[in-house]
N, C-alpha and C. Protein backbone atom coordinates (compact mmCIF):
# COMPACT_ATOMS: atom_id res chain seq x y z
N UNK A 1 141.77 65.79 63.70
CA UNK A 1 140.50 65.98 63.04
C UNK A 1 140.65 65.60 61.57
N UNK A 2 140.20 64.71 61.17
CA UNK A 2 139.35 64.64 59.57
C UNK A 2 138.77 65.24 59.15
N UNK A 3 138.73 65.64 57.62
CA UNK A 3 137.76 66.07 57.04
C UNK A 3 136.69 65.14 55.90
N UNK A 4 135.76 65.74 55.83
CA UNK A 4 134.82 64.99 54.86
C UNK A 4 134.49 65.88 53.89
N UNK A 5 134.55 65.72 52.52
CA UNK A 5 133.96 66.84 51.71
C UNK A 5 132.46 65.86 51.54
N UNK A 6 131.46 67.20 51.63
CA UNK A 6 129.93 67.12 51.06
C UNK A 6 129.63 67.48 50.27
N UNK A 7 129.69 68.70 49.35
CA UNK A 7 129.21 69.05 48.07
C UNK A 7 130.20 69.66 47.63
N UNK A 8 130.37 69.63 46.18
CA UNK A 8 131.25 70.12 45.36
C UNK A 8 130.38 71.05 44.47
N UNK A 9 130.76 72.22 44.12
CA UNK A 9 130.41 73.11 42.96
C UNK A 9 131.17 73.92 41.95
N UNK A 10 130.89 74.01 41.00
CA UNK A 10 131.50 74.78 40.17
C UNK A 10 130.57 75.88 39.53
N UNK A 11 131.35 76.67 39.24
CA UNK A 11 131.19 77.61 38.32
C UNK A 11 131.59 77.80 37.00
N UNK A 12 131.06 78.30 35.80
CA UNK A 12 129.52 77.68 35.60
C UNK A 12 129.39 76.10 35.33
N UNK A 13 128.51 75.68 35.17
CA UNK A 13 128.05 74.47 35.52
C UNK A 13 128.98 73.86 34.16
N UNK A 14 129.39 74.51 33.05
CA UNK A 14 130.39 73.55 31.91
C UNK A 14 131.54 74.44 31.57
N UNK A 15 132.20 73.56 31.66
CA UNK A 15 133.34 73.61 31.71
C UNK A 15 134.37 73.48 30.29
N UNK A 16 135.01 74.16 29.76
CA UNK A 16 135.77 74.03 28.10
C UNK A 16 137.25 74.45 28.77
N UNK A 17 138.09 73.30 27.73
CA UNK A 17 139.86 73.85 27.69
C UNK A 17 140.05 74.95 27.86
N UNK A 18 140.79 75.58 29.18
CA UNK A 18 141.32 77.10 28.83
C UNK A 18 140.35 77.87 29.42
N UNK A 19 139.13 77.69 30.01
CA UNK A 19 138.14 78.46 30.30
C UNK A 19 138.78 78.82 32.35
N UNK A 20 138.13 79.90 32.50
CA UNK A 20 138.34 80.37 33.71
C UNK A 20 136.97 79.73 34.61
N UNK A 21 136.86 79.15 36.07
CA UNK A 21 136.38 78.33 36.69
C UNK A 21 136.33 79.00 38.41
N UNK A 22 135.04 78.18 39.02
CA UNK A 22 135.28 79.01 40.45
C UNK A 22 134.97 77.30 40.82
N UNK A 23 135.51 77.13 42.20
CA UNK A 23 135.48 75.62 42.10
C UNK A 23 135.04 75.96 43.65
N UNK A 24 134.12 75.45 44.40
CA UNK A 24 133.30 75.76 45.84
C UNK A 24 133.34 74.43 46.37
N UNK A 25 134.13 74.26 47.57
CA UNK A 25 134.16 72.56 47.92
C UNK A 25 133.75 73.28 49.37
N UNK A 26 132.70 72.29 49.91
CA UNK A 26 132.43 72.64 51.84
C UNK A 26 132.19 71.16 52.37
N UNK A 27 133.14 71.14 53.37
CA UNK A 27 133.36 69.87 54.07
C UNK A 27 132.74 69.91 55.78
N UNK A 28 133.12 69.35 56.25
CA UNK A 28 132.92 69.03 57.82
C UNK A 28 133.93 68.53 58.13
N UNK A 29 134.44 69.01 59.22
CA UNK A 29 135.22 68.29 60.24
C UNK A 29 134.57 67.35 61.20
N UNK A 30 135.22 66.21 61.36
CA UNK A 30 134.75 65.21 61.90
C UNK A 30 136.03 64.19 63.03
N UNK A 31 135.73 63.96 64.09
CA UNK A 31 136.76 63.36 65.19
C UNK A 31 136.83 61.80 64.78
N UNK A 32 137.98 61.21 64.31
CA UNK A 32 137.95 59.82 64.82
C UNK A 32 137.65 59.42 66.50
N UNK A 33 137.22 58.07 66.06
CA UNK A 33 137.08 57.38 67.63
C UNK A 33 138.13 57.39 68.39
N UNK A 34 139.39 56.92 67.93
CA UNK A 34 140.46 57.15 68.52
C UNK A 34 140.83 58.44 69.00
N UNK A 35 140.61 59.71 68.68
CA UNK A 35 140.53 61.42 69.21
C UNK A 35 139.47 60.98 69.97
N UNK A 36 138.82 60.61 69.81
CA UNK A 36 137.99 61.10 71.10
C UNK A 36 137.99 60.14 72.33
N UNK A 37 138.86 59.44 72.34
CA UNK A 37 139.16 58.51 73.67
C UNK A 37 140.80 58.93 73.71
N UNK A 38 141.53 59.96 73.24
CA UNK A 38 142.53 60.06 73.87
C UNK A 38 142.97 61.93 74.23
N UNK A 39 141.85 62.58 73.45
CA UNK A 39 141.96 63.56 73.52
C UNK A 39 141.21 63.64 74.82
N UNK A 40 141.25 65.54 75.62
CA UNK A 40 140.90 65.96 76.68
C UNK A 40 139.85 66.61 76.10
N UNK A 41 139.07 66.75 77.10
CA UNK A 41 137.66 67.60 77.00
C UNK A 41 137.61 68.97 76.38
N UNK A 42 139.32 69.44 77.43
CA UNK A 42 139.64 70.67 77.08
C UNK A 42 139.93 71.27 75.53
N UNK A 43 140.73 70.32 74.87
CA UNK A 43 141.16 70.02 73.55
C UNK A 43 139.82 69.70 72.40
N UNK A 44 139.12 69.08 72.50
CA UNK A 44 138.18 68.96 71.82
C UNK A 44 137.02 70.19 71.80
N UNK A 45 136.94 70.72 73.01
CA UNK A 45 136.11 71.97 73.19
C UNK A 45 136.83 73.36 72.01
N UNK A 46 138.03 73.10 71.57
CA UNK A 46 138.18 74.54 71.01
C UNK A 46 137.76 73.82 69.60
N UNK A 47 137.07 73.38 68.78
CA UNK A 47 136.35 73.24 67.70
C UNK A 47 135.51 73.86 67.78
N UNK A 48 135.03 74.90 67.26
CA UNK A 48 133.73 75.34 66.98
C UNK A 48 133.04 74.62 66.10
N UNK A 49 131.47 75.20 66.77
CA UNK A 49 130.47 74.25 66.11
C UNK A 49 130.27 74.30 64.50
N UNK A 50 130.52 75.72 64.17
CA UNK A 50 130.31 76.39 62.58
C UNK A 50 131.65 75.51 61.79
N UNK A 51 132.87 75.01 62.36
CA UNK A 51 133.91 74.08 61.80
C UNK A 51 133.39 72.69 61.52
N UNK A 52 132.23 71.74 62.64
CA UNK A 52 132.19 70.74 62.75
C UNK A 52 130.58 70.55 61.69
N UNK A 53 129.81 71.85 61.41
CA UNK A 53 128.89 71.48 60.84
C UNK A 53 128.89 71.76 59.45
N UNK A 54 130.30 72.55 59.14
CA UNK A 54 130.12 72.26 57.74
C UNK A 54 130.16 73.92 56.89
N UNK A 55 129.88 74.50 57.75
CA UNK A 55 129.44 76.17 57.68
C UNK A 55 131.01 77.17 57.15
């Protein structure tokens, strides 16, 4: 499985030398073509959906 990052956030929105920061990255997992013509049904089924959408 790959990942893709979609939105990036920070906390607070500016940023100074030395300052303390919350940094929020949420991605998706995503199958190459190649996984999915060599993997099993069985194998691909334990992804949950809340992993593949991003959640």
């Amino acid at each position: 499985m790959a990942t893709k990052i979609v939105e990036i956030l920070t906390e607070p929105n500016e940023i100074h030398i030395g300052s303390s920061f919350k940094l929020k990255i949420k991605c998706i997992r995503y199958m190459t073509y190649d996984e999915v013509k060599t993997k099993t049904y069985n194998a691909i089924k334990q992804y949950t959906y809340n992993e593949l959408k991003g959640e």
